[in-house]
PDB file of N, CA and C in Angstrom:
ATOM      1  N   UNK A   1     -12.062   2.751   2.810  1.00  0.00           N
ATOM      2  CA  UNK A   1     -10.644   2.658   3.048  1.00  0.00           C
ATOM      3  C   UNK A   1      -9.962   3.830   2.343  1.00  0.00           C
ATOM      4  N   UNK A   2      -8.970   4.709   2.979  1.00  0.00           N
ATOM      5  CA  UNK A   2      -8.304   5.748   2.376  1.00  0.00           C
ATOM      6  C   UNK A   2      -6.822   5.540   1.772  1.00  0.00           C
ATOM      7  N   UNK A   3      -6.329   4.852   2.497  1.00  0.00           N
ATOM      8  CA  UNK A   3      -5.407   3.992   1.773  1.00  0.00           C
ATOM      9  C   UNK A   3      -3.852   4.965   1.975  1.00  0.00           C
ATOM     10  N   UNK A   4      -4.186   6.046   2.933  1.00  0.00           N
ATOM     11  CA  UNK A   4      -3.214   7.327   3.270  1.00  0.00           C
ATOM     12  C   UNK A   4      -2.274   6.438   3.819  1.00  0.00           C
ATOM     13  N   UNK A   5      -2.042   5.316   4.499  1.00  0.00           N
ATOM     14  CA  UNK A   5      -1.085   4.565   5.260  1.00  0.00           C
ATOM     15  C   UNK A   5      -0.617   3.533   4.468  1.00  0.00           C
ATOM     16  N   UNK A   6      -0.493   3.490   3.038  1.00  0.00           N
ATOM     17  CA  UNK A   6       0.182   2.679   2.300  1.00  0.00           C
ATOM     18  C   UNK A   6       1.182   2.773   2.502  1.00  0.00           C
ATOM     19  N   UNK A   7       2.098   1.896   2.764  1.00  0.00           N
ATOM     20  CA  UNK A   7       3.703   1.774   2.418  1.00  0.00           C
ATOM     21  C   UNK A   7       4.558   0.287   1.857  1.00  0.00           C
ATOM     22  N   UNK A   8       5.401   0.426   1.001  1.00  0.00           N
ATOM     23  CA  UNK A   8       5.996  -0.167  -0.075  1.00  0.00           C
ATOM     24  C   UNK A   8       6.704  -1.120   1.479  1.00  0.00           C
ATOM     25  N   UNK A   9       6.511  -1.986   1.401  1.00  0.00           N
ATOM     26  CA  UNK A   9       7.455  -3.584   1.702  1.00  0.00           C
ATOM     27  C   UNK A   9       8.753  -3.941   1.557  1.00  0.00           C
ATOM     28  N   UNK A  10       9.774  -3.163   2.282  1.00  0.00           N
ATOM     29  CA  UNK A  10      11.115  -3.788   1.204  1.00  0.00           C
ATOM     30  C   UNK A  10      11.970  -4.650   2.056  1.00  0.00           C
ATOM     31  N   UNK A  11      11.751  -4.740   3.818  1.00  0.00           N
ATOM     32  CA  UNK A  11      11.826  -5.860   4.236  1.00  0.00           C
ATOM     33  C   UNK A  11      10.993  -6.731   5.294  1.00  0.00           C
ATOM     34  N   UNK A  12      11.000  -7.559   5.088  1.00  0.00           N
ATOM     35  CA  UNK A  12      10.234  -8.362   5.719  1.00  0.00           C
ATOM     36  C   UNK A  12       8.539  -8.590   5.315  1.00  0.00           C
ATOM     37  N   UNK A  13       7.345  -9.392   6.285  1.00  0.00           N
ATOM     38  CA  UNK A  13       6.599  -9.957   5.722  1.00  0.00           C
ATOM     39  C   UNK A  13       5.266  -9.461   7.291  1.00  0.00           C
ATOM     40  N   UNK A  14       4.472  -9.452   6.423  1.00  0.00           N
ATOM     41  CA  UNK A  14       3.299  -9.020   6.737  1.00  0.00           C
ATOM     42  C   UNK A  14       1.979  -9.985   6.638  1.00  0.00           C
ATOM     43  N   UNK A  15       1.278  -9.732   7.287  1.00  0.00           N
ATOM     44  CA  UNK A  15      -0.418 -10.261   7.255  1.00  0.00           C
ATOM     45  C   UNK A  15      -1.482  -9.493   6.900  1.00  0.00           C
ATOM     46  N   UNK A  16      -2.226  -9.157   6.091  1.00  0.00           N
ATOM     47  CA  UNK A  16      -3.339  -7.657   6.359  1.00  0.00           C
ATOM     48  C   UNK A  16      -4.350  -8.663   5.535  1.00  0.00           C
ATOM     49  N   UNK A  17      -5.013  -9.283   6.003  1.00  0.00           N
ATOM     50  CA  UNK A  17      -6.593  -9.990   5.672  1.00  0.00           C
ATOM     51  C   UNK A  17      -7.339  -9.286   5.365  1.00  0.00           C
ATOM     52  N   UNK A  18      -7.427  -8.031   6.018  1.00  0.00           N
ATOM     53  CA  UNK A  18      -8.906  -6.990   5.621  1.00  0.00           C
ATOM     54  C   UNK A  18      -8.317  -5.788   4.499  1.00  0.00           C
ATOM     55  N   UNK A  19      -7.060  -5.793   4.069  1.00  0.00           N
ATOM     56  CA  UNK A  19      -6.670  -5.022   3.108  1.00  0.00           C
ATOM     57  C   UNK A  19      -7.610  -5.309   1.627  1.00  0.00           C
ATOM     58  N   UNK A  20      -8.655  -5.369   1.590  1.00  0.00           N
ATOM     59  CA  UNK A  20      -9.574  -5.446  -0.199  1.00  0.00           C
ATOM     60  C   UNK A  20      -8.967  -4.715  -0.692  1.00  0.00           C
ATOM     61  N   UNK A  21      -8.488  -3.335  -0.772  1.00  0.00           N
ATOM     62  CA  UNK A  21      -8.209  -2.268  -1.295  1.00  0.00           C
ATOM     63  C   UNK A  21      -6.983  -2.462  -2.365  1.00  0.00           C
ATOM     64  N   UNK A  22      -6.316  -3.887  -1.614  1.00  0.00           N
ATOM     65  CA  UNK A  22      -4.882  -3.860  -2.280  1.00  0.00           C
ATOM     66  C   UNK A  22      -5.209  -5.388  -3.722  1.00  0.00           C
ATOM     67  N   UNK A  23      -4.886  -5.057  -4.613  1.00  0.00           N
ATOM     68  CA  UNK A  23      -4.768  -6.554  -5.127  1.00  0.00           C
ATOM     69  C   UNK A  23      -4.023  -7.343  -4.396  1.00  0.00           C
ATOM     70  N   UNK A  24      -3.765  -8.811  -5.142  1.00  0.00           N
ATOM     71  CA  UNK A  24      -3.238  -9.840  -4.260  1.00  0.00           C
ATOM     72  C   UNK A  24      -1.804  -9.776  -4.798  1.00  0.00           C
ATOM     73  N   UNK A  25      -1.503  -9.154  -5.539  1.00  0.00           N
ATOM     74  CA  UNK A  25       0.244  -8.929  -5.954  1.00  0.00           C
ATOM     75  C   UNK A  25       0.562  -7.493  -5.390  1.00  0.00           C
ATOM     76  N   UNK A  26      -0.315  -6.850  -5.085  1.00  0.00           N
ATOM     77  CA  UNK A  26      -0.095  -5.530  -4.369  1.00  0.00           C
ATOM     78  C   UNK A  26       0.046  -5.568  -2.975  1.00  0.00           C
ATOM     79  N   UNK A  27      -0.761  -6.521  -2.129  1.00  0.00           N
ATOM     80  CA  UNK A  27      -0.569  -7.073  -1.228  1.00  0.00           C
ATOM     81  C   UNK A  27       0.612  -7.592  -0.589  1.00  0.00           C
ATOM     82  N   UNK A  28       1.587  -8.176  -1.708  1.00  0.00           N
ATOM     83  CA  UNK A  28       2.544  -8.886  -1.290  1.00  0.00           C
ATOM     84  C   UNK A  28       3.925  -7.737  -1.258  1.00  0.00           C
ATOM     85  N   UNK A  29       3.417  -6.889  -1.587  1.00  0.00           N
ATOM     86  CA  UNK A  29       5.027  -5.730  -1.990  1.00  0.00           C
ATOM     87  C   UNK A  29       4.674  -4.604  -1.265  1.00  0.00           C
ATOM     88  N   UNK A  30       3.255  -3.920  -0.743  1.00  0.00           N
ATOM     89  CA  UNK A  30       2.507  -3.483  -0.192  1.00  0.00           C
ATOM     90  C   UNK A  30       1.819  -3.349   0.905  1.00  0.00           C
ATOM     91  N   UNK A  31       1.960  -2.684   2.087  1.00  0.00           N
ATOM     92  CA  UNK A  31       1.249  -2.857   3.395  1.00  0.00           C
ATOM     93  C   UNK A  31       0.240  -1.553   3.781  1.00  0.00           C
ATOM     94  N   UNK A  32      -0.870  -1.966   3.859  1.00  0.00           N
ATOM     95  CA  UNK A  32      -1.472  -1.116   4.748  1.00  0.00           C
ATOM     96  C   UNK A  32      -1.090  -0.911   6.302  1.00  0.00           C
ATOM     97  N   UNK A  33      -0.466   0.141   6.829  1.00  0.00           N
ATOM     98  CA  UNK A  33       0.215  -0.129   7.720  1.00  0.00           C
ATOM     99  C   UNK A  33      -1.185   0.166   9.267  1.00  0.00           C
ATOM    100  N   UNK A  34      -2.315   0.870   8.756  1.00  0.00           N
ATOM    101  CA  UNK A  34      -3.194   0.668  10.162  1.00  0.00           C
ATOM    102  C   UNK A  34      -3.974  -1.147  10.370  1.00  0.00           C
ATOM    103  N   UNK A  35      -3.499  -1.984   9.009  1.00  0.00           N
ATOM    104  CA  UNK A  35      -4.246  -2.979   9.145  1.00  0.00           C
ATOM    105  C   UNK A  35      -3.590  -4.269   9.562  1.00  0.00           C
ATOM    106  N   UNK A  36      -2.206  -3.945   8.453  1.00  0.00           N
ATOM    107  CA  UNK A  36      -1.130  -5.234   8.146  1.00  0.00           C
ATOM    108  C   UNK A  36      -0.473  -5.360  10.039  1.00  0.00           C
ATOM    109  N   UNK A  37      -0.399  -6.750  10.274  1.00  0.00           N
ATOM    110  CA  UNK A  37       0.478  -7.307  11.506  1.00  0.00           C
ATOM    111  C   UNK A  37       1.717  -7.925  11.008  1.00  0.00           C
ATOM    112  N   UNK A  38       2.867  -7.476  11.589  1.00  0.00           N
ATOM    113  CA  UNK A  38       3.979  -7.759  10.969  1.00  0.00           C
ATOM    114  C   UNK A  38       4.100  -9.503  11.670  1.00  0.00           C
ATOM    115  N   UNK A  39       4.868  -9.883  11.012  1.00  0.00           N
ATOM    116  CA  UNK A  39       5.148 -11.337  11.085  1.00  0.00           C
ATOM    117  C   UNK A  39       6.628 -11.546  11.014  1.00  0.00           C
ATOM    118  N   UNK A  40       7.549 -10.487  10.882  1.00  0.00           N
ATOM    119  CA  UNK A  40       8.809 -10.294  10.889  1.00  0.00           C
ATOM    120  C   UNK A  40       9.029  -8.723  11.598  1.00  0.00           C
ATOM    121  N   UNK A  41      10.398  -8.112  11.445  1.00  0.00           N
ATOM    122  CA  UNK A  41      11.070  -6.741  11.369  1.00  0.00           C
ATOM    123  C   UNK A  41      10.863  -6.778  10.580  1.00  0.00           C
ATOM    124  N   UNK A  42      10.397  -5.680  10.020  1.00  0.00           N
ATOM    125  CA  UNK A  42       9.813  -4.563   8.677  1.00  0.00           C
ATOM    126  C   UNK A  42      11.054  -3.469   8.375  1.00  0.00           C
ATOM    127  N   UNK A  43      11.255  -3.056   7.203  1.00  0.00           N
ATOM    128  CA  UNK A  43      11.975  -2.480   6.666  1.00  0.00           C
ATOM    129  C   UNK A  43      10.382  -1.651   5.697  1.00  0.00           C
ATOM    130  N   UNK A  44       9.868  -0.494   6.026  1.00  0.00           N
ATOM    131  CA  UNK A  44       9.105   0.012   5.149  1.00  0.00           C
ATOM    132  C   UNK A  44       9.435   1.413   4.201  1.00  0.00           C
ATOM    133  N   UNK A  45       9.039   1.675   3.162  1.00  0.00           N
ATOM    134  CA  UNK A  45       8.729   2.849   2.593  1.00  0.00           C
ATOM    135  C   UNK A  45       7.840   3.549   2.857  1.00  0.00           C
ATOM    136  N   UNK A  46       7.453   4.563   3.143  1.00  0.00           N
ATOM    137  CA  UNK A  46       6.241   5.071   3.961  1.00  0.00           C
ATOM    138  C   UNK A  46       5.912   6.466   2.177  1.00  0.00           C
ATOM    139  N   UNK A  47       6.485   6.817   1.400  1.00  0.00           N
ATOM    140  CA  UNK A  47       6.482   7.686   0.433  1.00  0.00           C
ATOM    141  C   UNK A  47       5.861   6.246  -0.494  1.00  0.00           C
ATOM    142  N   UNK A  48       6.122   5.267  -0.464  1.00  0.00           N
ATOM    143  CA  UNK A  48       5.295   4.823  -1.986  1.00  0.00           C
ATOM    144  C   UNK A  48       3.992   4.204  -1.811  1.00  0.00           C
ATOM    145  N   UNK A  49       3.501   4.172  -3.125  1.00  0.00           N
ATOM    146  CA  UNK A  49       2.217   3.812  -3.479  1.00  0.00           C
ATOM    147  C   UNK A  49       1.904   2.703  -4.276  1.00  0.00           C
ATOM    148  N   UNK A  50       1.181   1.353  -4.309  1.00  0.00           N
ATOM    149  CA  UNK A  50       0.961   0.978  -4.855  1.00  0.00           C
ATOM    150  C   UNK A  50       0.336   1.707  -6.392  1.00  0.00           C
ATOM    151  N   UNK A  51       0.436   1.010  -7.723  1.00  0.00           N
ATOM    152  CA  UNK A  51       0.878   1.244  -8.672  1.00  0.00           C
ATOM    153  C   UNK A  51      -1.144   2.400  -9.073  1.00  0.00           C
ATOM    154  N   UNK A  52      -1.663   0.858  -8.383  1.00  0.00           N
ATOM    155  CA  UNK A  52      -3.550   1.088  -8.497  1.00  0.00           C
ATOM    156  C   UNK A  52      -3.567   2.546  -7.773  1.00  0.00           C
ATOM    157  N   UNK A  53      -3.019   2.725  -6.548  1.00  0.00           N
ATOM    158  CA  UNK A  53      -3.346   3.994  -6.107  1.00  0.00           C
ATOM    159  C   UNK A  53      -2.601   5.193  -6.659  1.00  0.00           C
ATOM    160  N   UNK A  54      -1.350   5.108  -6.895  1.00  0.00           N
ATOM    161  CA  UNK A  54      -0.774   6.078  -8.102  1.00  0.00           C
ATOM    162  C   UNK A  54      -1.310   6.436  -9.057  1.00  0.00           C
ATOM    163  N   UNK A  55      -1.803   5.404  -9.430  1.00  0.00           N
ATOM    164  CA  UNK A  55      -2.353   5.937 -11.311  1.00  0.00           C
ATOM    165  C   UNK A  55      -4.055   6.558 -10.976  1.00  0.00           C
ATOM    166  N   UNK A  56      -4.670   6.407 -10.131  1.00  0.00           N
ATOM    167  CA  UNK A  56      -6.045   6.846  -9.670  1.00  0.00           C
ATOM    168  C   UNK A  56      -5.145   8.448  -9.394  1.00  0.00           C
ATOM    169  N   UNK A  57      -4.397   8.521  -8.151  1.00  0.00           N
ATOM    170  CA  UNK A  57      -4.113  10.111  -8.115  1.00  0.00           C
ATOM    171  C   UNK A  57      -3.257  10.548  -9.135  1.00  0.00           C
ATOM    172  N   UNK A  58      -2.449  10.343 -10.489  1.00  0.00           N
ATOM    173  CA  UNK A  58      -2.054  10.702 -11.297  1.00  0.00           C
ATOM    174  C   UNK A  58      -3.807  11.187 -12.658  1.00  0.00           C
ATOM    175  N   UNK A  59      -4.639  10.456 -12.361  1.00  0.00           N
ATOM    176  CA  UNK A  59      -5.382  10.304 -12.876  1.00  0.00           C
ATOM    177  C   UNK A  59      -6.116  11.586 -12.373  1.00  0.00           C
ATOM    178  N   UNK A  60      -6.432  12.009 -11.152  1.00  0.00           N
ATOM    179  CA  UNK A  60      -7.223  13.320 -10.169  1.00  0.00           C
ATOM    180  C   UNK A  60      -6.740  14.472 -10.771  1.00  0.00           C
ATOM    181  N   UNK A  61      -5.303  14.157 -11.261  1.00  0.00           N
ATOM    182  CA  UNK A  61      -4.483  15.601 -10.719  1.00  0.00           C
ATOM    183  C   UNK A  61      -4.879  16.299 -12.386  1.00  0.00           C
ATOM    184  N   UNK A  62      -5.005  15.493 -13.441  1.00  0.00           N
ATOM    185  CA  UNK A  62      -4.640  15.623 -15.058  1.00  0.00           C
ATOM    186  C   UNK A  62      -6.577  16.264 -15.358  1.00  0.00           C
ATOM    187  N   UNK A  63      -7.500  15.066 -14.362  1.00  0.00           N
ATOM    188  CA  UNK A  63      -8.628  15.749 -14.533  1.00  0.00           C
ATOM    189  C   UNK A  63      -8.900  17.141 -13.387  1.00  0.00           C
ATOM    190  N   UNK A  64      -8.241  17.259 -12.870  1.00  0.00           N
ATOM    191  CA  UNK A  64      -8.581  19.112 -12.269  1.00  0.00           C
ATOM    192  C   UNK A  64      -7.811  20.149 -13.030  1.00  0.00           C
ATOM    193  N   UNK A  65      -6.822  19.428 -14.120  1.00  0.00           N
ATOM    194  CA  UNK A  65      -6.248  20.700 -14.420  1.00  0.00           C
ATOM    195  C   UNK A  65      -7.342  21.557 -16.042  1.00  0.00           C
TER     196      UNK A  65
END
């Protein structure tokens, strides 16, 4: 899973069963958008990242420098 289609949740509600990638509180604020089926109108962020995948690429960028 690449996880390039994350986007932040800010309205409405989603389903994504095969999302492993996300915790289960990441899940809920969080959509994988090639997996998640909306269950409402969506209001998404398409720029944010769950917190796990932020701190992994904050983490890439500090070890290449």
């Amino acid at each position: 899973m690449c996880l390039a289609c994350s986007a932040e949740i800010l309205e409405g509600e989603v389903v994504q069963p095969a999302a492993h990638a996300l915790t289960e509180a990441e899940g809920e604020r969080y959509a994988l958008t090639c997996m998640a089926r909306p269950q409402s109108d969506l209001v998404l962020d398409r720029g944010s990242y769950p917190p796990s995948i932020d701190g992994d690429a904050e983490a890439d960028a500090v070890a290449d420098d």
